[in-house]
Protein backbone atom coordinates (compact mmCIF):
# COMPACT_ATOMS: atom_id res chain seq x y z
CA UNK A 1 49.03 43.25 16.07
CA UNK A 2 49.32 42.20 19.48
CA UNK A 3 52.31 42.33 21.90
CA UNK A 4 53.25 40.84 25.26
CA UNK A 5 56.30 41.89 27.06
CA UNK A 6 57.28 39.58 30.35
CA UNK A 7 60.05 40.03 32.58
CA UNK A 8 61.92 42.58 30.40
CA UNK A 9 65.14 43.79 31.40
CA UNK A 10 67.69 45.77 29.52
CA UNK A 11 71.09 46.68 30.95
CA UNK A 12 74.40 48.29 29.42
CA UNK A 13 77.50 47.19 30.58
CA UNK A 14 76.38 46.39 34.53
CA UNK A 15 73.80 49.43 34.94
CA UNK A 16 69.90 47.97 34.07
CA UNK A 17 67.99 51.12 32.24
CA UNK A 18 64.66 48.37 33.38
CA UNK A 19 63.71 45.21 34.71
CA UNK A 20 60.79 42.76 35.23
CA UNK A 21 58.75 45.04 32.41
CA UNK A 22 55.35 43.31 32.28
CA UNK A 23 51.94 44.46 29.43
CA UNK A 24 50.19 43.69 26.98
CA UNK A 25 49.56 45.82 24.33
CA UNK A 26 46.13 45.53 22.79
CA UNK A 27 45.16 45.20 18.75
CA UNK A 28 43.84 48.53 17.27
CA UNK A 29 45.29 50.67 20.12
CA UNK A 30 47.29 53.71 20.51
CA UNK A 31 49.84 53.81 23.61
CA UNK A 32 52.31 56.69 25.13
CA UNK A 33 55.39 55.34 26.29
CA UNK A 34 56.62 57.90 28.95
CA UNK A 35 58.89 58.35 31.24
CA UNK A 36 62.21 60.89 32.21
CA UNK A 37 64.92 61.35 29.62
CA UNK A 38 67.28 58.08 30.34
CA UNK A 39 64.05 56.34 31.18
CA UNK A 40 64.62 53.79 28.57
CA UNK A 41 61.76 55.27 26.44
CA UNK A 42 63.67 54.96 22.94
CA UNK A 43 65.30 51.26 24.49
CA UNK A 44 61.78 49.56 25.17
CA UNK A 45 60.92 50.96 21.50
CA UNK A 46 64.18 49.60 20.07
CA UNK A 47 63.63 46.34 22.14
CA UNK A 48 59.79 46.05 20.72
CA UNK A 49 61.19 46.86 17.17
CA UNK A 50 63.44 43.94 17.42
CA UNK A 51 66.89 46.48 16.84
CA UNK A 52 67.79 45.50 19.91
CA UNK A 53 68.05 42.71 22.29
CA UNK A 54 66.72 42.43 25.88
CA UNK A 55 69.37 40.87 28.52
CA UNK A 56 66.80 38.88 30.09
CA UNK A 57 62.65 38.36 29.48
CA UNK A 58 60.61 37.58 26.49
CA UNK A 59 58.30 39.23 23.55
CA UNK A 60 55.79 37.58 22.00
CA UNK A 61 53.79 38.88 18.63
CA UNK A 62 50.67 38.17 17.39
CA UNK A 63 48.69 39.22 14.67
CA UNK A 64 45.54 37.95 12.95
CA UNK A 65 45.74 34.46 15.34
CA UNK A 66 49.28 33.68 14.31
CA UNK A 67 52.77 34.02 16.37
CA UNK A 68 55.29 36.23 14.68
CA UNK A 69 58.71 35.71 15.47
CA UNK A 70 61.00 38.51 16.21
CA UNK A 71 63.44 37.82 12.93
CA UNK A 72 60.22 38.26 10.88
CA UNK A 73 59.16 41.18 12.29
CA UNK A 74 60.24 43.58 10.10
CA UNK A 75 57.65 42.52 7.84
CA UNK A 76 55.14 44.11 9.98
CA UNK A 77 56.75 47.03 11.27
CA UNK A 78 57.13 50.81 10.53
CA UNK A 79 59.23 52.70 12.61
CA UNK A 80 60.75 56.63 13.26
CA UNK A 81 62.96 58.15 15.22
CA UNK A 82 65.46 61.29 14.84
CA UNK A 83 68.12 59.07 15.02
CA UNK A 84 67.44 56.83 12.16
CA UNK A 85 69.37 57.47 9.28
CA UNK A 86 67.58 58.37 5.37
CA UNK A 87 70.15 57.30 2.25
CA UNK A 88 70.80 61.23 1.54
CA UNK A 89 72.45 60.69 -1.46
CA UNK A 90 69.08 59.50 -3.24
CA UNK A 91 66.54 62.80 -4.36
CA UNK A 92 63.01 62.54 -2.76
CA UNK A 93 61.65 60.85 -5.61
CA UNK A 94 64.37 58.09 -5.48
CA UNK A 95 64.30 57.75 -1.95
CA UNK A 96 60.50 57.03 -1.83
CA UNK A 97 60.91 54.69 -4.82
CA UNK A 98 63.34 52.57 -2.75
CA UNK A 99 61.50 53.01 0.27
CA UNK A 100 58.53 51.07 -2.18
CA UNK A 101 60.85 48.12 -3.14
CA UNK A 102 60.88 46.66 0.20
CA UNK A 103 57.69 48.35 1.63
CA UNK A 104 54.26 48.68 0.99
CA UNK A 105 52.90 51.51 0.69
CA UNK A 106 49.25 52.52 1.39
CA UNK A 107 48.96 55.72 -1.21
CA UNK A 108 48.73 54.76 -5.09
CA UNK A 109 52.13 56.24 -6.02
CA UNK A 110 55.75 57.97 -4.60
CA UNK A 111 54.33 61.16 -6.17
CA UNK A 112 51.15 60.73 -4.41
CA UNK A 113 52.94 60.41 -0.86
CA UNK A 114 55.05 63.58 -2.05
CA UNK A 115 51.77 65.62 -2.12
CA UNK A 116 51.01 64.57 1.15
CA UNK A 117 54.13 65.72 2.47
CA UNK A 118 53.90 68.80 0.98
CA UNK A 119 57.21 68.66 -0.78
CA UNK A 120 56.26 68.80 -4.49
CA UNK A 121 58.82 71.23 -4.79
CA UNK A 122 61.41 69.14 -3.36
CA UNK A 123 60.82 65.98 -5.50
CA UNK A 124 63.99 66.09 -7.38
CA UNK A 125 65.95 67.96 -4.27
CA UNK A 126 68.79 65.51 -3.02
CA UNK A 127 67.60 64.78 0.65
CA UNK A 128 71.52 65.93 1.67
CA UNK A 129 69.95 68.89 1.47
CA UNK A 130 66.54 69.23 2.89
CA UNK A 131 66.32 71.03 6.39
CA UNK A 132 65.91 68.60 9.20
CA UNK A 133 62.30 69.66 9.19
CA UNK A 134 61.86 68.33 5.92
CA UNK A 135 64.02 64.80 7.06
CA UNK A 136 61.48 64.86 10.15
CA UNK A 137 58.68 65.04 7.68
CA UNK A 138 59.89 62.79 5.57
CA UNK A 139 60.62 59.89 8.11
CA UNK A 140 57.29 59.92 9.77
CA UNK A 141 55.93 59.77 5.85
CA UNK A 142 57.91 57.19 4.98
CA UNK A 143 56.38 55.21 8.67
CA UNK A 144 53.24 56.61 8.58
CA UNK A 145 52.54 56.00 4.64
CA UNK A 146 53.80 52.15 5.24
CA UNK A 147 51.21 49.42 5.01
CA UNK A 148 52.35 47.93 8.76
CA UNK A 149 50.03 46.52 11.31
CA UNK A 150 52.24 47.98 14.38
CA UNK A 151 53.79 51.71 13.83
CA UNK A 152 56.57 52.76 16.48
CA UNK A 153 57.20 56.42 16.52
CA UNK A 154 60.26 57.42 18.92
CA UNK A 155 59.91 61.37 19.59
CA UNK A 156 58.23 62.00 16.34
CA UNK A 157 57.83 65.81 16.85
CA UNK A 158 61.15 66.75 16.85
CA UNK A 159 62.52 69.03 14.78
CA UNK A 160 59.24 70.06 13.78
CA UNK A 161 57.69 73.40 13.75
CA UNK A 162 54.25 74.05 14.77
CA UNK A 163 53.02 73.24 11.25
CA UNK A 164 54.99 70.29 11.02
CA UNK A 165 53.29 69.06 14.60
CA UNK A 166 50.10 69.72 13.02
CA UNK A 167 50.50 67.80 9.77
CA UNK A 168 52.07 65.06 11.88
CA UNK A 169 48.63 64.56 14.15
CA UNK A 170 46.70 64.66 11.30
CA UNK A 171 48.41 62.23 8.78
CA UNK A 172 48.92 59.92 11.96
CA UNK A 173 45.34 59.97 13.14
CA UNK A 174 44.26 59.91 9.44
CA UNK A 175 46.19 55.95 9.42
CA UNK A 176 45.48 54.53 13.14
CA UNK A 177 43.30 52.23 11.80
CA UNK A 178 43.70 48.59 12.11
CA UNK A 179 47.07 49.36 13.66
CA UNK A 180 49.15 48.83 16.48
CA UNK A 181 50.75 52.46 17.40
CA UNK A 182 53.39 52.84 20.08
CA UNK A 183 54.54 56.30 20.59
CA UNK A 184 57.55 56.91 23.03
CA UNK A 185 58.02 60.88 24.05
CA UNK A 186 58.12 63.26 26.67
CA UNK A 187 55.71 65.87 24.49
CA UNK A 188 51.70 65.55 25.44
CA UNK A 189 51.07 66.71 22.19
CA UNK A 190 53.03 63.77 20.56
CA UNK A 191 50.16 61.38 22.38
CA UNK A 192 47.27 63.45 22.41
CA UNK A 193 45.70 60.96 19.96
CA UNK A 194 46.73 57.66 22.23
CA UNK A 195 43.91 55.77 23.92
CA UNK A 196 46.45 54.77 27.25
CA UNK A 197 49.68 56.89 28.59
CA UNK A 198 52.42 54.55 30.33
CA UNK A 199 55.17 55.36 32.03
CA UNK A 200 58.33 53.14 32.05
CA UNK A 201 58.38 53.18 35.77
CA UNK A 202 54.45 51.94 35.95
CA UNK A 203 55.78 48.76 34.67
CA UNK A 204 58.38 47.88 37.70
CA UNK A 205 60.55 50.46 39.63
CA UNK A 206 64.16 50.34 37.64
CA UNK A 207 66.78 48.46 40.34
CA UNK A 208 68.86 50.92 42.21
């Protein structure tokens, strides 16, 4: 996956978070998205994911030769972030097995991807009731885990204890191959796997 961001601006209500955001993201690579909190980190990740709309500029996708448009996106894309909601009334098991309908996953079963999360114990726990830890874990499973070309991860440490961190660089560097990862955080350790660090306002000082 390839991705090309020109002239990007994103405002809300008459305040633009950034403007004229210009780079190209390379195949294969792993980027930091940096930048103070209010930045417009988690917006430019939103933006890329195609949750959200730019007020002005353009995205373009590629991957293996071929344009992707931004309503088929989804088909390529896994993405985290605390903020993104899990179906909490499903058990572990069930939730993975959904996940599975509409995503590929790159492990042979939901059980298998429960070992790797090191929640065997939890497989029938409803996720209502898993620590948000465990929901941390599970997201960045869930993204990580997902047969995707381009991976956005949006602060993907948090909640996590120092365990959790380390499981998280490991099962992320473990699946960076032949993919597209865009991680947006504040945290060194978060990135200490990405190739190139950039911050928002590298791209074009935000209008005062």
């Amino acid at each position: 996956m390839q991705i090309k961001v020109a002239a990007l601006g994103k405002r809300y209500h008459y305040e633009w978070i950034f403007r004229n955001l210009n780079y190209e993201f390379g195949a294969n690579k792993a980027y930091a998205i940096l930048g103070h909190n209010g930045s417009g980190k988690s917006t430019l990740v939103n933006i890329i994911s195609g949750y959200l709309s730019p007020n002005e500029g353009t995205i373009q996708y590629h991957y293996q030769g071929k344009s992707i448009p931004t309503e088929s996106l989804f088909r390529y894309l896994a993405y985290t972030a605390p903020y993104l909601e899990l179906i909490e009334e499903f058990t572990l098991l069930e939730l993975i097995r959904y996940h599975a309908r509409f995503k590929t996953l790159v492990v042979k079963s939901p059980e298998e991807l429960i070992q790797k999360l090191y929640l065997e114990k939890s497989r029938h726990k409803f996720v209502k009731d898993f620590s948000s830890g465990m929901k941390q874990r599970l997201k960045l499973g869930l993204a990580i885990y997902t047969d995707a070309p381009l991976l956005l991860l949006d602060e993907p440490t948090t909640n996590l204890d120092e365990e959790g961190v380390n499981w998280y660089l490991e099962n992320v560097q473990q699946n960076r191959k032949n993919r597209l990862v865009l991680v947006s955080s504040n945290v060194p350790q978060e990135y200490s796997f990405c190739e190139e660090a950039i911050r928002i306002s590298d791209f074009h000082p935000a209008p005062k």
